[in-house]
PDB file of N, CA and C in Angstrom:
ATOM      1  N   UNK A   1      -3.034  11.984  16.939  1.00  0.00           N
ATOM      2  CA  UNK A   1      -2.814  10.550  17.082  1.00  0.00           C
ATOM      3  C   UNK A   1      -2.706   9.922  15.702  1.00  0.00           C
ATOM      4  N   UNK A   2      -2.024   8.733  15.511  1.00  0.00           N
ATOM      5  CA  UNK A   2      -1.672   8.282  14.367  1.00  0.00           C
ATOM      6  C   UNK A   2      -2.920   7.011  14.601  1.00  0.00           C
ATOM      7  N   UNK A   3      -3.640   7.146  13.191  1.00  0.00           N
ATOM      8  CA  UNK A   3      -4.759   5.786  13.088  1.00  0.00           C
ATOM      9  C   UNK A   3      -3.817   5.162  12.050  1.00  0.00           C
ATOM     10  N   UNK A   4      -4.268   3.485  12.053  1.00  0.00           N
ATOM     11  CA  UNK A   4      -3.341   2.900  11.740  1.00  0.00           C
ATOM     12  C   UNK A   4      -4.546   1.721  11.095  1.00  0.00           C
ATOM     13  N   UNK A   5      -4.817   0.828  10.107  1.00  0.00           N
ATOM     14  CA  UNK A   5      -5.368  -0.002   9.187  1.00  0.00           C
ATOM     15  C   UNK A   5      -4.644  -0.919   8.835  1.00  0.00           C
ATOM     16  N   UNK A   6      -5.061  -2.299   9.369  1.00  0.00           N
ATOM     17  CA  UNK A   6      -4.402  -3.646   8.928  1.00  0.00           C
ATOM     18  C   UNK A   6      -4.991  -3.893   7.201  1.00  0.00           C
ATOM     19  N   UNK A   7      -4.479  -4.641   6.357  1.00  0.00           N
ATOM     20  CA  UNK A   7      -5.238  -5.150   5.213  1.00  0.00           C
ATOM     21  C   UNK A   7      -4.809  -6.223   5.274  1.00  0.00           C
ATOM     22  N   UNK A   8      -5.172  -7.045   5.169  1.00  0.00           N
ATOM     23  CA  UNK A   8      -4.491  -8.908   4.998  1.00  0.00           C
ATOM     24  C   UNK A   8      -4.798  -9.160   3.767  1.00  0.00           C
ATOM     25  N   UNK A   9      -4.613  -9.795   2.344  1.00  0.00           N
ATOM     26  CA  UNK A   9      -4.252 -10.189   1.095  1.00  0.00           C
ATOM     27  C   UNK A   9      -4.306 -11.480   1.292  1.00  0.00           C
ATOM     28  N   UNK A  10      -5.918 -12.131   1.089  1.00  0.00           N
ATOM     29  CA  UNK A  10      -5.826 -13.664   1.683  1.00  0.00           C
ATOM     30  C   UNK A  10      -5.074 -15.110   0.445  1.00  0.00           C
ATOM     31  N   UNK A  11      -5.360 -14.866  -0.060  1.00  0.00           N
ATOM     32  CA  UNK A  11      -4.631 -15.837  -1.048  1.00  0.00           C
ATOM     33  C   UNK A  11      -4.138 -15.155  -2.873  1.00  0.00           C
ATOM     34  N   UNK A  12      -2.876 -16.023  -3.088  1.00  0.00           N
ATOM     35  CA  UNK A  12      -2.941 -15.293  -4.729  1.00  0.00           C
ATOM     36  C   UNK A  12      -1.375 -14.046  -4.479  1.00  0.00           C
ATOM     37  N   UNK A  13      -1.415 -13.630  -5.415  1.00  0.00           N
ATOM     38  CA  UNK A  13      -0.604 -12.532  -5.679  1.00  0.00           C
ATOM     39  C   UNK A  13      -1.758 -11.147  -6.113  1.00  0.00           C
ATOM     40  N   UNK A  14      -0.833  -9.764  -5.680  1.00  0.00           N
ATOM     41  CA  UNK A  14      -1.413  -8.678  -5.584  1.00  0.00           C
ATOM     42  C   UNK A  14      -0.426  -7.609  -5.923  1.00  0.00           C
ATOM     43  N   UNK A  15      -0.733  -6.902  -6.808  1.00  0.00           N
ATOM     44  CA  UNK A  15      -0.072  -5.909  -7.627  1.00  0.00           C
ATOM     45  C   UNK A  15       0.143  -4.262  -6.309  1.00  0.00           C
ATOM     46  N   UNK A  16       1.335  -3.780  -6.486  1.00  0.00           N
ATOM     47  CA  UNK A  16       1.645  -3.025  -5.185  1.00  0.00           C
ATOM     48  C   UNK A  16       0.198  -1.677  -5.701  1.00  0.00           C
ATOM     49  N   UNK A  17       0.023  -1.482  -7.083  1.00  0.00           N
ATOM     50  CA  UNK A  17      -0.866  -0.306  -7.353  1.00  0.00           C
ATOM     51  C   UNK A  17      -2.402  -1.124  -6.529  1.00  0.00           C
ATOM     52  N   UNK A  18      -2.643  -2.175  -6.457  1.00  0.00           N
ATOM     53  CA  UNK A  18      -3.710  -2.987  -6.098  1.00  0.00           C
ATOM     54  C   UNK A  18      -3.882  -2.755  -5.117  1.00  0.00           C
ATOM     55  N   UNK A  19      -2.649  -2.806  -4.253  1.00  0.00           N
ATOM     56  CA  UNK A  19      -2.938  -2.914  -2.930  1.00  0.00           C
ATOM     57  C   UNK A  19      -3.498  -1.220  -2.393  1.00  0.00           C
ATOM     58  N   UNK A  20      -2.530  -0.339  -3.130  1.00  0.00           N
ATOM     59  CA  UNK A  20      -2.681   0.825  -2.721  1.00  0.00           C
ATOM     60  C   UNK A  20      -4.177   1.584  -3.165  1.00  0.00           C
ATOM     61  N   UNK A  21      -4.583   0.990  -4.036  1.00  0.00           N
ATOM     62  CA  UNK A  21      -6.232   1.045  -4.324  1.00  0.00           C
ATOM     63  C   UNK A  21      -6.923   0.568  -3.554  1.00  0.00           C
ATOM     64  N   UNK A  22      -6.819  -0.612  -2.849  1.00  0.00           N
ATOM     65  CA  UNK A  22      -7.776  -1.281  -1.369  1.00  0.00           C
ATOM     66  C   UNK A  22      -7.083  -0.129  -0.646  1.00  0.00           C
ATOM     67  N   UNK A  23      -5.978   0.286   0.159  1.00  0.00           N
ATOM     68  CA  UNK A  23      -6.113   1.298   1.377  1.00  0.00           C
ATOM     69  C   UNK A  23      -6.509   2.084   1.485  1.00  0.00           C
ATOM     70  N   UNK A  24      -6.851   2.821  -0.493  1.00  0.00           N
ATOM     71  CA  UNK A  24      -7.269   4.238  -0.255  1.00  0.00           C
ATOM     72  C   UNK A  24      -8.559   4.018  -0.484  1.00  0.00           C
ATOM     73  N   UNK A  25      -9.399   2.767  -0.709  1.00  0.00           N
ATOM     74  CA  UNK A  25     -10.668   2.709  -0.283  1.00  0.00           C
ATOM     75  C   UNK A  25     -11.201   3.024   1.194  1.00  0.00           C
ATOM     76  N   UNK A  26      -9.764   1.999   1.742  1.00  0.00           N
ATOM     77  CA  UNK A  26     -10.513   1.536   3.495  1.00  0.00           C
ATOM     78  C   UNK A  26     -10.185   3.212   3.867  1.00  0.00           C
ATOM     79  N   UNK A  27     -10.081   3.750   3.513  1.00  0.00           N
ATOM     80  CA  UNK A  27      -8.868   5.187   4.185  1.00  0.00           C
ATOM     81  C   UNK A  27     -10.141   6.228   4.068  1.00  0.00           C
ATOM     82  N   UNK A  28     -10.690   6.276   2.797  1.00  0.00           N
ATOM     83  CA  UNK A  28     -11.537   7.369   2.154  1.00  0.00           C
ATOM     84  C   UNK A  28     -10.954   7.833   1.400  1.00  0.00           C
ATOM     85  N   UNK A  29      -9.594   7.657   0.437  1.00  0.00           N
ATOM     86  CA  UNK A  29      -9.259   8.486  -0.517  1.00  0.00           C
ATOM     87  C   UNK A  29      -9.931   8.470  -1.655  1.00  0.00           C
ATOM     88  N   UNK A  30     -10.243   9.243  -2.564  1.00  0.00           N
ATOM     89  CA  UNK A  30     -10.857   9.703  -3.424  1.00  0.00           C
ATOM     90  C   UNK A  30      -9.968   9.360  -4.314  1.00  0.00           C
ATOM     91  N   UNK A  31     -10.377   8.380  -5.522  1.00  0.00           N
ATOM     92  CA  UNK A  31      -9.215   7.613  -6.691  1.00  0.00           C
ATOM     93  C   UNK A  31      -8.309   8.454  -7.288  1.00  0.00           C
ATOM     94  N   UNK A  32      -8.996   9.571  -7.391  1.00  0.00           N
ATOM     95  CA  UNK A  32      -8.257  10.897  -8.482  1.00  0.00           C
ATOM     96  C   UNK A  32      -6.937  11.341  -7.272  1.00  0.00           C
ATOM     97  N   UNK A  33      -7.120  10.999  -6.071  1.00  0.00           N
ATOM     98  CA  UNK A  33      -5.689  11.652  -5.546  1.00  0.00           C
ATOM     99  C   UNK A  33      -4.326   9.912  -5.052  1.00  0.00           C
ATOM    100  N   UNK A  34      -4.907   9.156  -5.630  1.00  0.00           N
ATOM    101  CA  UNK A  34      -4.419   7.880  -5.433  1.00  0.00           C
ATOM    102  C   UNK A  34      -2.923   8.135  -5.924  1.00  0.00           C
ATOM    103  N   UNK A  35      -2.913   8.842  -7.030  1.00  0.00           N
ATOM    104  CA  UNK A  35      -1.156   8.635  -7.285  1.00  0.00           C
ATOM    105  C   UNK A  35      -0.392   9.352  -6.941  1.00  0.00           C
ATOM    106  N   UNK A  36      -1.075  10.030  -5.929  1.00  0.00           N
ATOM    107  CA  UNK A  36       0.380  11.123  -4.567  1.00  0.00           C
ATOM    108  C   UNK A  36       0.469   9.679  -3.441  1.00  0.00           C
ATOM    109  N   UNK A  37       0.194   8.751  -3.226  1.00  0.00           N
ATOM    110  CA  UNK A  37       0.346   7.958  -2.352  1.00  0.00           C
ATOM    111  C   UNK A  37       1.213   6.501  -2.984  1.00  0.00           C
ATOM    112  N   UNK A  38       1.990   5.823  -1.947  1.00  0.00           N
ATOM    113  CA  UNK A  38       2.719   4.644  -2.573  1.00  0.00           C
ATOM    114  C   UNK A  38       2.892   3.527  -1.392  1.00  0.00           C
ATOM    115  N   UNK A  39       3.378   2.578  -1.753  1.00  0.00           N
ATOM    116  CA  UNK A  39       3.826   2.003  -0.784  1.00  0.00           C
ATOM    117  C   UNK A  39       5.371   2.122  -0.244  1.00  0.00           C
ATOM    118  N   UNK A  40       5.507   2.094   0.807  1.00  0.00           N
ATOM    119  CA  UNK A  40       7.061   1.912   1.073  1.00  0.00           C
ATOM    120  C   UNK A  40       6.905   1.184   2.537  1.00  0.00           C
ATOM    121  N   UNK A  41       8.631   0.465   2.449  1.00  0.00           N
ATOM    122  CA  UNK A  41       8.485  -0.524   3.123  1.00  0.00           C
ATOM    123  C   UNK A  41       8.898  -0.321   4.937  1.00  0.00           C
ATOM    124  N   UNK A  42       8.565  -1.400   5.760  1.00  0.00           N
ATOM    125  CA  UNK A  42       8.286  -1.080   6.976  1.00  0.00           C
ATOM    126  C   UNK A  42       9.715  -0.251   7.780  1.00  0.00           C
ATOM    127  N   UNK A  43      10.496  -0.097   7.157  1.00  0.00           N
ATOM    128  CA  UNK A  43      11.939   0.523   7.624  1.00  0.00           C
ATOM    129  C   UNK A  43      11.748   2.116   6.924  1.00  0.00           C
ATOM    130  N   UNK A  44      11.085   2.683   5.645  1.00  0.00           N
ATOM    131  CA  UNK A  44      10.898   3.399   5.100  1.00  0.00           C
ATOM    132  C   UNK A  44      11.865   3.723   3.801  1.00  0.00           C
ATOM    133  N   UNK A  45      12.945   2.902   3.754  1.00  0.00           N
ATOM    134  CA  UNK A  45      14.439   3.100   3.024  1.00  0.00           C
ATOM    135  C   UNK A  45      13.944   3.003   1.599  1.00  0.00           C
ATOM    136  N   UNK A  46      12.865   2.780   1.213  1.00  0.00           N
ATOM    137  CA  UNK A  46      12.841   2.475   0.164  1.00  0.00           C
ATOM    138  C   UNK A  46      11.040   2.339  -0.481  1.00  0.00           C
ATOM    139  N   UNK A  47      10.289   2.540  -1.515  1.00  0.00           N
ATOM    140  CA  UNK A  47       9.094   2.840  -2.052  1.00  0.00           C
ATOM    141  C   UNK A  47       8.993   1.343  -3.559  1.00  0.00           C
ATOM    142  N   UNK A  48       7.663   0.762  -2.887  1.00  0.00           N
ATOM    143  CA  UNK A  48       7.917  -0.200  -4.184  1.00  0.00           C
ATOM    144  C   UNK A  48       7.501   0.755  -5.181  1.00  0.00           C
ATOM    145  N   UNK A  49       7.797  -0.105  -6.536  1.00  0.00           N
ATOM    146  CA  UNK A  49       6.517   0.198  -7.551  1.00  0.00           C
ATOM    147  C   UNK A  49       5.669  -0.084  -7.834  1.00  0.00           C
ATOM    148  N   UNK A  50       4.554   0.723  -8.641  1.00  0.00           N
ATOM    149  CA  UNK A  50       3.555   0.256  -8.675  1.00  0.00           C
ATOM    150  C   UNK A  50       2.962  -1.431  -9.705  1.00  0.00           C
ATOM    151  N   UNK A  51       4.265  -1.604 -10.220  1.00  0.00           N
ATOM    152  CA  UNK A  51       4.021  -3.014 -10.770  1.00  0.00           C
ATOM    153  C   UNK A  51       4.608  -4.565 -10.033  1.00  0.00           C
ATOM    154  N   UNK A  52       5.238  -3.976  -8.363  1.00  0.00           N
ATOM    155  CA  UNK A  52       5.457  -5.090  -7.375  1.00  0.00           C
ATOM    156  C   UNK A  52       4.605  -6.290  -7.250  1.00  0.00           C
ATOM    157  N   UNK A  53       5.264  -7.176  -7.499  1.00  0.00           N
ATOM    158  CA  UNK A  53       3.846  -7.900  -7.165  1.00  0.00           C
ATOM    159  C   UNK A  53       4.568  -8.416  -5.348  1.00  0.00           C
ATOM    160  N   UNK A  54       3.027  -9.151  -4.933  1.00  0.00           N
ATOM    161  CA  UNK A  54       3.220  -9.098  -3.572  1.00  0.00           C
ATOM    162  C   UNK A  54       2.653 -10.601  -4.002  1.00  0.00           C
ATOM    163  N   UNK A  55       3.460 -11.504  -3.226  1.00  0.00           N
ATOM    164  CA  UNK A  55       2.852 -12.749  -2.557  1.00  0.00           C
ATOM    165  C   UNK A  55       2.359 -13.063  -1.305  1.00  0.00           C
ATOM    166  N   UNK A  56       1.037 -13.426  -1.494  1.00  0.00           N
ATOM    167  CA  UNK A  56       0.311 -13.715  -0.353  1.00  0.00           C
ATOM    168  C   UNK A  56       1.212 -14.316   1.207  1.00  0.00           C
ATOM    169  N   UNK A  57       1.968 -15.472   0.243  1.00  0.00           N
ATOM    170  CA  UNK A  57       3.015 -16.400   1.478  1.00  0.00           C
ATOM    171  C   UNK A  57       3.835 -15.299   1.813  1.00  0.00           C
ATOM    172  N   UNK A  58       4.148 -13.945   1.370  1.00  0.00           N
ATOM    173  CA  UNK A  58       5.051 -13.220   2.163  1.00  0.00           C
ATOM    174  C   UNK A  58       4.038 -12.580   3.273  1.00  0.00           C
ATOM    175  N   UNK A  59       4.723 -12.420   4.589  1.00  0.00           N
ATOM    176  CA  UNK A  59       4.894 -11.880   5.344  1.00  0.00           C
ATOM    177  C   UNK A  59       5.319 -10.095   6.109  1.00  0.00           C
ATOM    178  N   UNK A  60       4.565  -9.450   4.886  1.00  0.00           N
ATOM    179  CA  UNK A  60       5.348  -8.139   4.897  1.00  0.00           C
ATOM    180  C   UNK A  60       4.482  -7.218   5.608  1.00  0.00           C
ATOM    181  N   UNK A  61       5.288  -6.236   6.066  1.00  0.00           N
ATOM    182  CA  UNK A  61       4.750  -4.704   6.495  1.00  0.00           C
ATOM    183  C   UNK A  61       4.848  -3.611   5.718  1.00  0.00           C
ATOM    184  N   UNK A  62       4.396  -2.847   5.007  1.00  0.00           N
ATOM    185  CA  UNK A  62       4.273  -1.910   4.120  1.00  0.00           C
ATOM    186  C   UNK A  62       3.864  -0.456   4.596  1.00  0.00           C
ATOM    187  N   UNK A  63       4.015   0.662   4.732  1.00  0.00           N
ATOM    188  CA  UNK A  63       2.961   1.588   4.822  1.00  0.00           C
ATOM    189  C   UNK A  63       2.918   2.586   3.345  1.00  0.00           C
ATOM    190  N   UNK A  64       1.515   2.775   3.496  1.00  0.00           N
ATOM    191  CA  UNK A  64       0.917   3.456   2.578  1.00  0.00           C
ATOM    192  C   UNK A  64       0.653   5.027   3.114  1.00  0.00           C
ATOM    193  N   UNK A  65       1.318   5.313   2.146  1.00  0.00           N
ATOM    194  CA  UNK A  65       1.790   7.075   2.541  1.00  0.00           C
ATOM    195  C   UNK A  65       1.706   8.082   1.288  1.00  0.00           C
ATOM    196  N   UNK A  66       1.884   9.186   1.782  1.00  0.00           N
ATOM    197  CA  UNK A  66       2.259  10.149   0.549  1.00  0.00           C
ATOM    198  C   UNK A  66       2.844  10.273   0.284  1.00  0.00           C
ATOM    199  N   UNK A  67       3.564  10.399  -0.976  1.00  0.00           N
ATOM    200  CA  UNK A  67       4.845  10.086  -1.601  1.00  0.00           C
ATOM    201  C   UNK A  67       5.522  11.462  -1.590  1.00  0.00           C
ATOM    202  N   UNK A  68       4.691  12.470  -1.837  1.00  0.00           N
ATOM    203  CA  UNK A  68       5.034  13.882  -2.337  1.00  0.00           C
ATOM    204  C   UNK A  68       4.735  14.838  -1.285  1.00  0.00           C
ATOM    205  N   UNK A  69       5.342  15.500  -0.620  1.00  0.00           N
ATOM    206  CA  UNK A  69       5.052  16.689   0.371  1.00  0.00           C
ATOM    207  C   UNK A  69       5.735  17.554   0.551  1.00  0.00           C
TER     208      UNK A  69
END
């Protein structure tokens, strides 16, 4: 079964490496394996970087995945 983790980003701007540091908290990842994982966006076509910034007023879906397999 696929488990699945909301994060909401309540006010402000948030750096895409930021964000991916809060999931792999809520997740259990261990920091040292943080940079096999990224964000990419809810269609999959495409992986931000890690210097994206994210605005709160956006509305986005992201998943946080492994980049490398």
């Amino acid at each position: 079964t696929k488990n699945s983790t909301t994060i909401h980003i309540s006010s402000g701007q948030i750096s895409a490496e930021n964000v991916c540091i809060k999931a792999g908290e809520e997740c259990g990842i261990l920091p040292v394996y943080l940079s096999l994982f990224g964000l990419a966006s809810a269609d999959l076509s495409f992986w931000y970087p890690p210097s994206h910034i994210f605005d709160s007023d956006e509305n986005l879906k992201v998943y946080f995945r492994v980049r490398f397999f």
